[in-house]
N, C-alpha and C. Protein backbone atom coordinates (compact mmCIF):
# COMPACT_ATOMS: atom_id res chain seq x y z
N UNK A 1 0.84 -1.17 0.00
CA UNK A 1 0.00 0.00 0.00
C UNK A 1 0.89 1.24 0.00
N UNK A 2 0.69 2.31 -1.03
CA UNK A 2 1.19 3.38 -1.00
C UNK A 2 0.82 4.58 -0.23
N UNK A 3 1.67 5.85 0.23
CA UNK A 3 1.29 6.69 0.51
C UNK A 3 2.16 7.99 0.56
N UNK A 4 1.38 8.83 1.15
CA UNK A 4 2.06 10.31 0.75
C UNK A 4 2.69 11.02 1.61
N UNK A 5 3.78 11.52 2.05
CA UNK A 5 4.19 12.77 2.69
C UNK A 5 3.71 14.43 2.31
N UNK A 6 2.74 14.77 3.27
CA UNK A 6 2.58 16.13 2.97
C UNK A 6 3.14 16.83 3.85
N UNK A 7 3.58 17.92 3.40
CA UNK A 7 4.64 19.32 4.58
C UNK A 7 3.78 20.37 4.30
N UNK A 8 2.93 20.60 5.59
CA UNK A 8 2.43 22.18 5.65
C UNK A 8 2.82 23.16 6.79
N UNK A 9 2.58 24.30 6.69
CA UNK A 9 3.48 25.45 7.23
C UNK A 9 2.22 25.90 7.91
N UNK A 10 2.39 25.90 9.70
CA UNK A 10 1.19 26.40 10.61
C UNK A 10 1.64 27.41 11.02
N UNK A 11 1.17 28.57 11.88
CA UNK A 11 1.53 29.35 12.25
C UNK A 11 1.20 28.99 13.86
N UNK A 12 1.78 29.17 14.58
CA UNK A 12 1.87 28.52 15.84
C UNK A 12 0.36 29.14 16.24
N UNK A 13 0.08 30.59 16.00
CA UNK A 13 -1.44 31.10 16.57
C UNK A 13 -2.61 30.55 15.92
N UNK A 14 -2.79 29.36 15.25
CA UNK A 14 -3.18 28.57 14.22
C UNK A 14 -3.40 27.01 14.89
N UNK A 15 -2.23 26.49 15.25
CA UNK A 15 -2.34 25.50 16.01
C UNK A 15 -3.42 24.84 16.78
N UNK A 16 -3.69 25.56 17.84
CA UNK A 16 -5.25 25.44 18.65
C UNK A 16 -6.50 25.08 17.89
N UNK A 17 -6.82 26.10 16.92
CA UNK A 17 -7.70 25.28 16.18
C UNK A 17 -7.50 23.70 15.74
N UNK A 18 -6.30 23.61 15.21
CA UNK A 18 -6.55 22.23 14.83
C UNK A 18 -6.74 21.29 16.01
N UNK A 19 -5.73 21.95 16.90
CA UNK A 19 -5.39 20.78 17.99
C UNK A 19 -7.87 20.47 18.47
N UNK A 20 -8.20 21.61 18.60
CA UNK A 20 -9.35 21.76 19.30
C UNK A 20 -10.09 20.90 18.16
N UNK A 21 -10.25 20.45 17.22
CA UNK A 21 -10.84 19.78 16.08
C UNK A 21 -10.52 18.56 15.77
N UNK A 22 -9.27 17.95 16.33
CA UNK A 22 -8.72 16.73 16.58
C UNK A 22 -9.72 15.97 17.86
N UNK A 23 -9.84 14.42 17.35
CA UNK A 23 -10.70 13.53 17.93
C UNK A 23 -11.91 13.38 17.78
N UNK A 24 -12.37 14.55 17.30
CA UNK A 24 -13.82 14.72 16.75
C UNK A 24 -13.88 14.37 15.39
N UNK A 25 -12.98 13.55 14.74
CA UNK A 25 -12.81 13.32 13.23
C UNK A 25 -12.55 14.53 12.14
N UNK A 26 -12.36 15.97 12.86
CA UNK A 26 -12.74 17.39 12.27
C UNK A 26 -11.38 17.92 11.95
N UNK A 27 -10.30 16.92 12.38
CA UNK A 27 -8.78 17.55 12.25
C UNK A 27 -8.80 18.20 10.49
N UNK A 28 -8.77 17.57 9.96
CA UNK A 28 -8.36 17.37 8.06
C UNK A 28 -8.84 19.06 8.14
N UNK A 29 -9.86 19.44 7.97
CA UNK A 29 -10.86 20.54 7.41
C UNK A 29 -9.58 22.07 7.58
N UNK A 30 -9.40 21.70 9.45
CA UNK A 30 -8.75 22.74 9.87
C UNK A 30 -7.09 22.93 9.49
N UNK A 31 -6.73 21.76 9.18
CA UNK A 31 -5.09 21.69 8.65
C UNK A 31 -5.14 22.49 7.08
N UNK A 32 -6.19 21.74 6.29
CA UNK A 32 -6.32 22.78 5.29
C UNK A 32 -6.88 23.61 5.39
N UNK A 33 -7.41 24.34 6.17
CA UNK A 33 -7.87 25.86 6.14
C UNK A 33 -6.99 26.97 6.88
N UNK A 34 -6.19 26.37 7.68
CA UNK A 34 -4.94 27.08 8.24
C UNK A 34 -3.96 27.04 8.09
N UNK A 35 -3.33 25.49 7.04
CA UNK A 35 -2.14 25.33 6.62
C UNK A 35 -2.24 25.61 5.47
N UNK A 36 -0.32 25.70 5.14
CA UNK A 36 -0.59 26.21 3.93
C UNK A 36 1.21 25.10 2.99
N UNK A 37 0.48 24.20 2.52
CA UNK A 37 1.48 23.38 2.10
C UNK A 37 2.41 23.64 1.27
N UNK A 38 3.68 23.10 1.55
CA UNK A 38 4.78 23.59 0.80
C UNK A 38 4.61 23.34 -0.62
N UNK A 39 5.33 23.72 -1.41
CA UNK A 39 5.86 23.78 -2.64
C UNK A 39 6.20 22.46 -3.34
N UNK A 40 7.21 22.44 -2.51
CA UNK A 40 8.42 21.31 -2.58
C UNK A 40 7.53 19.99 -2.76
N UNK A 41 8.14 19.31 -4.13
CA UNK A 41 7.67 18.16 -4.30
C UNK A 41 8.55 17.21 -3.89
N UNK A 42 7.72 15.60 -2.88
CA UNK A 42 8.68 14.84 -2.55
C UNK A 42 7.67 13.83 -3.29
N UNK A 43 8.55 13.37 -4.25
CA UNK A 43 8.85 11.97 -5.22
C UNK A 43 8.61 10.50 -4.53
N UNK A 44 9.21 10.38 -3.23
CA UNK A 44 8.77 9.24 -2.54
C UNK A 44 8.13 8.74 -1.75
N UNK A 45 7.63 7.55 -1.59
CA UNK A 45 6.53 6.79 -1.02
C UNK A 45 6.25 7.76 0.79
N UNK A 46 5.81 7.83 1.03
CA UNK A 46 5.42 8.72 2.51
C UNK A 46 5.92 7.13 3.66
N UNK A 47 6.03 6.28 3.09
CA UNK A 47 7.19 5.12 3.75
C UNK A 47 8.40 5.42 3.75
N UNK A 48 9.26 5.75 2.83
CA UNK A 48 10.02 6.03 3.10
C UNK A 48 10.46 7.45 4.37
N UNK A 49 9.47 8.27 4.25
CA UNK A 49 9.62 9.46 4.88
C UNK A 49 9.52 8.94 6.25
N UNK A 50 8.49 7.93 6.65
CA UNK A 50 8.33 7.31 7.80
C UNK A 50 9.45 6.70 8.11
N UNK A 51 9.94 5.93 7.47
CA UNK A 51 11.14 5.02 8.13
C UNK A 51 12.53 5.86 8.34
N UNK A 52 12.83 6.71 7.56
CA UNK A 52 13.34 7.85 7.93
C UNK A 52 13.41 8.81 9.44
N UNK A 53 12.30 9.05 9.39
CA UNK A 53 11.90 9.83 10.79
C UNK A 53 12.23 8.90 11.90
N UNK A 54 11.54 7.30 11.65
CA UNK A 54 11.62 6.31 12.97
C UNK A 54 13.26 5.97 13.25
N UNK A 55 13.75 6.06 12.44
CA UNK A 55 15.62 6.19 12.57
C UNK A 55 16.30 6.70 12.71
N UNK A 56 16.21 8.02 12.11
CA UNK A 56 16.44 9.28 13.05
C UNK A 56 16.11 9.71 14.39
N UNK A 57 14.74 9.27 14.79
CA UNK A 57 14.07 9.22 16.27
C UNK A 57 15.49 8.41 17.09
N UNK A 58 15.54 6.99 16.45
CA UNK A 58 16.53 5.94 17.13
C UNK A 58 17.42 6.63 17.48
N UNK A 59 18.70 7.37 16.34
CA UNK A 59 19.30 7.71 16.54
C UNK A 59 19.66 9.21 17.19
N UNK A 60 18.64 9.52 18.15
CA UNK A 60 18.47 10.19 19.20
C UNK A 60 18.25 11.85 18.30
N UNK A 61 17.91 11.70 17.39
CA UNK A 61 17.62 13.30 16.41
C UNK A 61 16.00 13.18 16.33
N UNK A 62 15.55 13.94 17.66
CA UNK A 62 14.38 14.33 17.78
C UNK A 62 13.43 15.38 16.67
N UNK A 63 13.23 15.29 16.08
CA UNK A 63 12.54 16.62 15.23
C UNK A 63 11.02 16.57 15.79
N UNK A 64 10.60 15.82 15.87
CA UNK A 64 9.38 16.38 17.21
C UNK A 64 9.15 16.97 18.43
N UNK A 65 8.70 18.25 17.72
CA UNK A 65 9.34 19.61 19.22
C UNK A 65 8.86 18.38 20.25
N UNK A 66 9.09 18.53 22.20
CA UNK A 66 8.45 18.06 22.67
C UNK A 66 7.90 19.01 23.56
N UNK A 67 7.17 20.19 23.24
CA UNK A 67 6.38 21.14 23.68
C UNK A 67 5.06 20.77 23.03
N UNK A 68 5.57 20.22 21.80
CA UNK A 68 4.06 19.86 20.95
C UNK A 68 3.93 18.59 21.12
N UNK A 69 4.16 17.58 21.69
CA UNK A 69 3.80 16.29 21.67
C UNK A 69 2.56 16.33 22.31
N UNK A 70 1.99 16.97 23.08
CA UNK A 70 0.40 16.81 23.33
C UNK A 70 -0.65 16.92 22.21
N UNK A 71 -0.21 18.06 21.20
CA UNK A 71 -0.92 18.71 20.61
C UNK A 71 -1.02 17.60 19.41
N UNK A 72 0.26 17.41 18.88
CA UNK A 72 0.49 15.98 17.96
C UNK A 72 -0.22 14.84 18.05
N UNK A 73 -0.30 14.54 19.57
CA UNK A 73 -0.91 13.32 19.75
C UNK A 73 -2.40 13.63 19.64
N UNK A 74 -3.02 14.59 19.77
CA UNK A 74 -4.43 14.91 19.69
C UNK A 74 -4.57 14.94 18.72
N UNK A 75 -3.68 15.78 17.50
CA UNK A 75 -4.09 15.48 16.24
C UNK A 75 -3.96 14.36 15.74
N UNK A 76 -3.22 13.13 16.11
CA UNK A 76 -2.86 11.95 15.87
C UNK A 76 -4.16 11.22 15.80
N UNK A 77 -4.90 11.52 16.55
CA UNK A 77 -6.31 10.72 16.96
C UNK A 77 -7.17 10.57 15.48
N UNK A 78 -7.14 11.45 15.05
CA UNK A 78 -8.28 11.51 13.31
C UNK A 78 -7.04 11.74 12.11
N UNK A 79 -5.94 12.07 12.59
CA UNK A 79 -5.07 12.58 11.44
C UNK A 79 -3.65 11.79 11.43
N UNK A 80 -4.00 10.14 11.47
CA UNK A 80 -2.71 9.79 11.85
C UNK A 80 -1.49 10.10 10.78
N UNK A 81 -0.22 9.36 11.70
CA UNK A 81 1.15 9.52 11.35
C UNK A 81 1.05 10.99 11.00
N UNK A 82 0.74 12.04 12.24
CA UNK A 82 0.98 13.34 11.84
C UNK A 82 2.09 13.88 12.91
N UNK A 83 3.59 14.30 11.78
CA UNK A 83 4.58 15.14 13.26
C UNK A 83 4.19 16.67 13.12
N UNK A 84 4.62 16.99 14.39
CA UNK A 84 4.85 18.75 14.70
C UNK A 84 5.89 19.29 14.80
N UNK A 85 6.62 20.00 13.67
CA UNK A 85 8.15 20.25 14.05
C UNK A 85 8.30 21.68 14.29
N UNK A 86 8.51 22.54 15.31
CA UNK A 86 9.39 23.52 15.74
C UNK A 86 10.60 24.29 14.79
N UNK A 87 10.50 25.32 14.94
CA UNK A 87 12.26 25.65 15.22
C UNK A 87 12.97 25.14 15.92
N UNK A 88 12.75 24.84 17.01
CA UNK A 88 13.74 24.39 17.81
C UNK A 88 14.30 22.93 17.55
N UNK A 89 14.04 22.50 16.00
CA UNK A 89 14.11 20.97 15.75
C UNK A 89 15.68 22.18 14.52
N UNK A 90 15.95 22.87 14.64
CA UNK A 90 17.06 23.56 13.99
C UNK A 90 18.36 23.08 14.75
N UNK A 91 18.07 22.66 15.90
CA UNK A 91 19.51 22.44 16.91
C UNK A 91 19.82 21.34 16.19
N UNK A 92 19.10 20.33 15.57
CA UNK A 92 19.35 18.98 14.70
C UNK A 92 20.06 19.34 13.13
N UNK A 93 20.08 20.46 12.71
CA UNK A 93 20.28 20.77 11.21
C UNK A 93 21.63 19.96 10.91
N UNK A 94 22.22 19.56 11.73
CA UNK A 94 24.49 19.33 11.10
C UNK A 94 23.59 17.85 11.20
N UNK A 95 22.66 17.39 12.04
CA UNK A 95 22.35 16.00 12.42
C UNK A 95 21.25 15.67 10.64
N UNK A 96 21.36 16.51 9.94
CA UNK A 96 20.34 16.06 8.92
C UNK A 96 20.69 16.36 7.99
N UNK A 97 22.46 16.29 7.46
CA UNK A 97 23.43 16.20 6.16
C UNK A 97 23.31 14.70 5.59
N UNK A 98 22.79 14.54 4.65
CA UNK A 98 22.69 13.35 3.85
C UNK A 98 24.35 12.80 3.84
N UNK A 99 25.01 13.25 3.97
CA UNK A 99 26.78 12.59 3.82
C UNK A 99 26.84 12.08 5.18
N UNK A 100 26.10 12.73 6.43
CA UNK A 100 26.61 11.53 7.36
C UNK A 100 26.39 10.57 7.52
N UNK A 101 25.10 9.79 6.35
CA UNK A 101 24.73 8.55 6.57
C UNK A 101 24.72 7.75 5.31
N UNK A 102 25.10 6.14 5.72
CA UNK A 102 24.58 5.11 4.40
C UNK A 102 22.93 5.00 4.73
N UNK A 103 22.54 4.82 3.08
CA UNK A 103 20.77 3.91 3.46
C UNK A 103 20.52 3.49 4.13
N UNK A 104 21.18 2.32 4.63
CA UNK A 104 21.05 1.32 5.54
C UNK A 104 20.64 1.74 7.30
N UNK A 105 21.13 2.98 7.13
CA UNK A 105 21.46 3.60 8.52
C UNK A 105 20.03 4.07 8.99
N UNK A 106 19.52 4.60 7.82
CA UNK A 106 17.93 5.38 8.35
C UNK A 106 16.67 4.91 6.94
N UNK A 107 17.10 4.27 6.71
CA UNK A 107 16.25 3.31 5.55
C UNK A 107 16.00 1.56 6.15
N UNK A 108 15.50 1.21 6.51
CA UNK A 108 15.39 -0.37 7.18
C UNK A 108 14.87 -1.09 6.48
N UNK A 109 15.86 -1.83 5.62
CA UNK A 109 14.81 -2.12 4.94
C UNK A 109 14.58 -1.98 3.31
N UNK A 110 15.45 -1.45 2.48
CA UNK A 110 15.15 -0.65 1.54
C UNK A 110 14.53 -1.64 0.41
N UNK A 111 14.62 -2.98 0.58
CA UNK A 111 14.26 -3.82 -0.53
C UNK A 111 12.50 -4.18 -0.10
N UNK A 112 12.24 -3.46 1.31
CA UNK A 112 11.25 -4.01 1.33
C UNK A 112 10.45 -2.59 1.32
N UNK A 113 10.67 -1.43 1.16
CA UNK A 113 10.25 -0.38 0.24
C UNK A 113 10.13 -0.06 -0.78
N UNK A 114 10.84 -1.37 -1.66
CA UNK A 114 10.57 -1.58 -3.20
C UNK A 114 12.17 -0.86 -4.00
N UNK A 115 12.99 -0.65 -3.21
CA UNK A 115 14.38 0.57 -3.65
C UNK A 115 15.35 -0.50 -3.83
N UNK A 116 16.14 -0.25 -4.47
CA UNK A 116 17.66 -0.56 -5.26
C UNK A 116 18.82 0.27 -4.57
N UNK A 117 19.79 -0.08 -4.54
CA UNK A 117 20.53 0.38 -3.62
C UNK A 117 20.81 1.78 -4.11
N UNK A 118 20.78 2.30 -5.59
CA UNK A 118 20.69 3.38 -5.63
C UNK A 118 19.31 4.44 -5.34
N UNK A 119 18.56 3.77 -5.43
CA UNK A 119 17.41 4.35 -5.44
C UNK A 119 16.99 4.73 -3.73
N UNK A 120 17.52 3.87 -2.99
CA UNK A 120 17.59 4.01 -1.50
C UNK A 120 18.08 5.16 -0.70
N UNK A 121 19.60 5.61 -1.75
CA UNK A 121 20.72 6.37 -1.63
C UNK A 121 19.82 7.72 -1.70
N UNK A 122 19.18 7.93 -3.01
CA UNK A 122 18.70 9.18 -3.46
C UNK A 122 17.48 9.60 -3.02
N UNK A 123 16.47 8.64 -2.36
CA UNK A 123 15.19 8.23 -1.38
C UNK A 123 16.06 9.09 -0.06
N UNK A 124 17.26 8.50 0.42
CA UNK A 124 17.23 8.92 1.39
C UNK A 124 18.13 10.28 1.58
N UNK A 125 18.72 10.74 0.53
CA UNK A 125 19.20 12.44 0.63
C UNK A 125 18.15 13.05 0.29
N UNK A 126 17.28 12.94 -0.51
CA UNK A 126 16.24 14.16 -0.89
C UNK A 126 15.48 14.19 0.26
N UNK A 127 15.11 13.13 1.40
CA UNK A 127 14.51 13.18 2.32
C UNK A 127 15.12 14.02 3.28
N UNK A 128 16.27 13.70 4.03
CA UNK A 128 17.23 14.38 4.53
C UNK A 128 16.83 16.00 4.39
N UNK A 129 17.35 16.34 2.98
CA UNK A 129 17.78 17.86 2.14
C UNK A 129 16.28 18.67 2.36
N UNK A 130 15.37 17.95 1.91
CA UNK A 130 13.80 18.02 2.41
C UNK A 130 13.86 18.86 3.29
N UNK A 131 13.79 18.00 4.63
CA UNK A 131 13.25 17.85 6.08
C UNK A 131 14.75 19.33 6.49
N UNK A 132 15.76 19.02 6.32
CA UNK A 132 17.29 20.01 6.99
C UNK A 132 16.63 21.49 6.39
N UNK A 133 16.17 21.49 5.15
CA UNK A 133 16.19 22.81 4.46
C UNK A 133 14.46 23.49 4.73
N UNK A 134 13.53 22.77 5.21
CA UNK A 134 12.35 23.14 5.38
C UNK A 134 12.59 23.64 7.22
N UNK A 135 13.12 23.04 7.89
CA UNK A 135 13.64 23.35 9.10
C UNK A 135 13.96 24.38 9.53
N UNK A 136 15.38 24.42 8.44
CA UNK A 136 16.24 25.35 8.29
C UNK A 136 15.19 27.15 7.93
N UNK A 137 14.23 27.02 7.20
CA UNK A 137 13.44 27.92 6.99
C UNK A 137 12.45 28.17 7.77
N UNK A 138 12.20 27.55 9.22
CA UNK A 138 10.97 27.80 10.09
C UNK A 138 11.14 28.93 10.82
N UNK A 139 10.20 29.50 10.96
CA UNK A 139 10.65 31.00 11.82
C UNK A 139 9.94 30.79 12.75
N UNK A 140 9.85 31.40 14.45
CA UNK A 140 9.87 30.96 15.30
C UNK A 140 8.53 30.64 15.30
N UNK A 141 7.20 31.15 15.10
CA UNK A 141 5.81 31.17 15.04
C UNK A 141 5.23 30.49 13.80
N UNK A 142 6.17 29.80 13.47
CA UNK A 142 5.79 28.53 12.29
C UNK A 142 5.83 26.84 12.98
N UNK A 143 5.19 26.07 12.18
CA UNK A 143 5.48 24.97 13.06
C UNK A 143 5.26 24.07 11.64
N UNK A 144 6.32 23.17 11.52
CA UNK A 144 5.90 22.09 10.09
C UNK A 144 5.28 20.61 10.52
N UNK A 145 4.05 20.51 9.93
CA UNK A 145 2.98 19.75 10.20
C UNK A 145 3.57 18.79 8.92
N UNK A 146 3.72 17.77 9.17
CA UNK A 146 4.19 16.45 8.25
C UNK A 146 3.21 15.52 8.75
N UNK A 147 2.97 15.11 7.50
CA UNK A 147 1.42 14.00 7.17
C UNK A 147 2.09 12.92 6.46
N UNK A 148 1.85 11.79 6.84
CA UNK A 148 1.88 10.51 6.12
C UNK A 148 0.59 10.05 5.52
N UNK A 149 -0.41 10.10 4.93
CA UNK A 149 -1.29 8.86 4.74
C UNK A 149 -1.42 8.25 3.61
């Protein structure tokens, strides 16, 4: 089964609504009416973006503010596999250079994501370059809402 990574841009005074619309099945409406999704096209499976994140998590590079983990998890309820990333997920930026890692390292798996060892390679820098450079652009009253479904 396939799926998608979406990156939208909240404004932290924005937030509440969604969070307040989460569990009631009402999350979706308010993410698109207050978010405003990036640009940036990502090419790969929203699996890969997942297995990514869960390996990076491992390897102790949090990008889930944990000021917002309440708010996440509420939206989690109707809007799963949804993160909340901060500025303050910027202290991670040297931790999210595609050269410090092989596939293998934050890809688990890559044959069973359907990837070739090159295809794994380039799956997993554009993800990286993605996630470091959308970061890298959050200003403090922004918050990046990443969707898997």
């Amino acid at each position: 089964m396939s799926s998608i990574a979406s990156l939208y841009l909240v404004e932290t005074s924005d937030l509440p609504a969604i969070v307040s619309a989460a569990g009631a099945g009402r999350a979706r409406a308010p993410v698109h009416r207050f978010a405003r999704e990036l640009d940036e096209e990502y090419r790969w499976s929203g699996h890969v973006m997942l297995n990514v994140l869960e390996n990076l998590e491992a390897l102790s590079v949090l990008l889930e503010s944990p000021g917002l983990r309440a708010a996440s998890e509420a939206v989690n309820e109707d809007y799963d596999n949804t993160t909340l990333i901060a500025s303050d997920a910027k202290a991670f930026l040297d931790r999210l250079d595609p050269a410090r890692y092989e596939p293998g390292a934050l890809l688990a798996g890559p044959i069973e994501l359907g990837l070739d060892d090159e295809e794994a390679r380039y799956a997993m820098e554009e993800t990286l370059s993605l996630l470091r450079d959308t970061i890298a652009r959050l200003s403090d009253d922004e918050v990046l809402l990443l969707h898997i479904g």
